[in-house]
Protein backbone atom coordinates (compact mmCIF):
# COMPACT_ATOMS: atom_id res chain seq x y z
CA UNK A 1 0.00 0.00 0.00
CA UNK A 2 2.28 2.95 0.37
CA UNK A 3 4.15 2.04 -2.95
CA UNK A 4 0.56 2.46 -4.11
CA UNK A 5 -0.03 6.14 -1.94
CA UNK A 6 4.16 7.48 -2.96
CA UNK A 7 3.16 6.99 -6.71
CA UNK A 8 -0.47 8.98 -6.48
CA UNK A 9 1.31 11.84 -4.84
CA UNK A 10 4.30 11.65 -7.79
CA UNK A 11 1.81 11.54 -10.88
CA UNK A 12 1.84 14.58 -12.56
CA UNK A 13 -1.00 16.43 -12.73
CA UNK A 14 -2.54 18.37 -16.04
CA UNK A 15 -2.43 21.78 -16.06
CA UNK A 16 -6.11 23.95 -14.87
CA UNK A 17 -8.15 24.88 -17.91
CA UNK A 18 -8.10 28.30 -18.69
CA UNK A 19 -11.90 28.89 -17.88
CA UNK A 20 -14.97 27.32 -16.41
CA UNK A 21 -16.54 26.34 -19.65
CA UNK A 22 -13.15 24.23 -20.72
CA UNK A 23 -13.17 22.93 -17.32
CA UNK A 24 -17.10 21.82 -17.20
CA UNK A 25 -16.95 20.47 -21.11
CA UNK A 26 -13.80 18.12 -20.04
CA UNK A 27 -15.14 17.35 -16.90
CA UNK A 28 -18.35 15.86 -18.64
CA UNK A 29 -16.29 14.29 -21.40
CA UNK A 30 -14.77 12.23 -18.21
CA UNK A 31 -17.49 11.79 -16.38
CA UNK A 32 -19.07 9.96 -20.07
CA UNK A 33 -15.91 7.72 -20.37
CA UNK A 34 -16.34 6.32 -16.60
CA UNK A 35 -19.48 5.36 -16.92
CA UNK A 36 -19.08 3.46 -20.05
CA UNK A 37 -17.39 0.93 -17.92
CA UNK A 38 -15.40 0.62 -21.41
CA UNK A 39 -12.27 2.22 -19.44
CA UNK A 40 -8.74 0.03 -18.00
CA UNK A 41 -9.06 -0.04 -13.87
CA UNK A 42 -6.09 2.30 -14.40
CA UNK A 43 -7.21 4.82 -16.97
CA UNK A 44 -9.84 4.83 -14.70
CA UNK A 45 -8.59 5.72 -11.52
CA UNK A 46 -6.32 8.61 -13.30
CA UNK A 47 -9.57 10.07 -14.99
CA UNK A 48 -11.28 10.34 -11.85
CA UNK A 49 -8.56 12.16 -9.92
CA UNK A 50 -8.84 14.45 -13.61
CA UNK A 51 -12.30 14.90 -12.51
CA UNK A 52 -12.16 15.75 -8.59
CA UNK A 53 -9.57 18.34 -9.86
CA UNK A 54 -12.12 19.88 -12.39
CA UNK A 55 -14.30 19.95 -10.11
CA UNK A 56 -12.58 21.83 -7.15
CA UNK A 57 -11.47 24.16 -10.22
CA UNK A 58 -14.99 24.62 -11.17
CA UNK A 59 -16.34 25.07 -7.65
CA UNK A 60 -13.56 27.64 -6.69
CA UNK A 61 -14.81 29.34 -9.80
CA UNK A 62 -18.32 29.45 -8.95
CA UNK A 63 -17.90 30.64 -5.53
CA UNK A 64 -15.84 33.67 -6.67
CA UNK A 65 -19.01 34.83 -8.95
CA UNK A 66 -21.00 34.08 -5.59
CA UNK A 67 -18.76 35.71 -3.69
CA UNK A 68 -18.75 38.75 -6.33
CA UNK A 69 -22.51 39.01 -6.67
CA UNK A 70 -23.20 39.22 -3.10
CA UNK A 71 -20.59 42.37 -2.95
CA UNK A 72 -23.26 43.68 -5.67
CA UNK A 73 -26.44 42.75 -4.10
CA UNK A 74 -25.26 44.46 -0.74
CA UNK A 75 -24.76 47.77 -3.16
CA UNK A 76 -20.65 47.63 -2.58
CA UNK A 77 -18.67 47.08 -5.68
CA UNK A 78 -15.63 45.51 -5.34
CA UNK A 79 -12.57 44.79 -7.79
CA UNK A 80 -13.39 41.05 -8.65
CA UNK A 81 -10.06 38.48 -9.07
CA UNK A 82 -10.39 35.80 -11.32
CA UNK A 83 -7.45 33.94 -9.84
């Protein structure tokens, strides 16, 4: 088991999509390919890891236009960071 744990930590890891959209569209492209069940137990594992980190990506994102529309529905604008 920790040969297992030492190699998820050392897989590299795809770069962040450069917006929400990209992020959503790959996310359901993975999402499609696990549930075929057509997928190696491998491939598998590696495209779900893909898709927690898609979806953290996407989450952070929507919670910054949350974030940013409260700011405007309490009448305060507020410089909005798209980090």
């Amino acid at each position: 088991m920790p040969k297992a744990a030492a190699s998820k930590t050392s897989a590299p890891t795809a770069a962040l999509p450069a917006s929400y959209e990209a992020a959503l569209q790959e996310l359901e492209q993975l999402i499609a390919q696990i549930e075929s069940g057509q997928l190696p137990l491998e491939q598998m594992l590696t495209g779900y890891q893909r898709a927690a980190e898609l979806l953290n990506f996407c989450r952070s994102k929507l919670d910054a236009v949350q974030e940013q529309v409260k700011v405007l529905d309490e009448g305060t604008l507020a410089p909005w960071s798209q980090d």
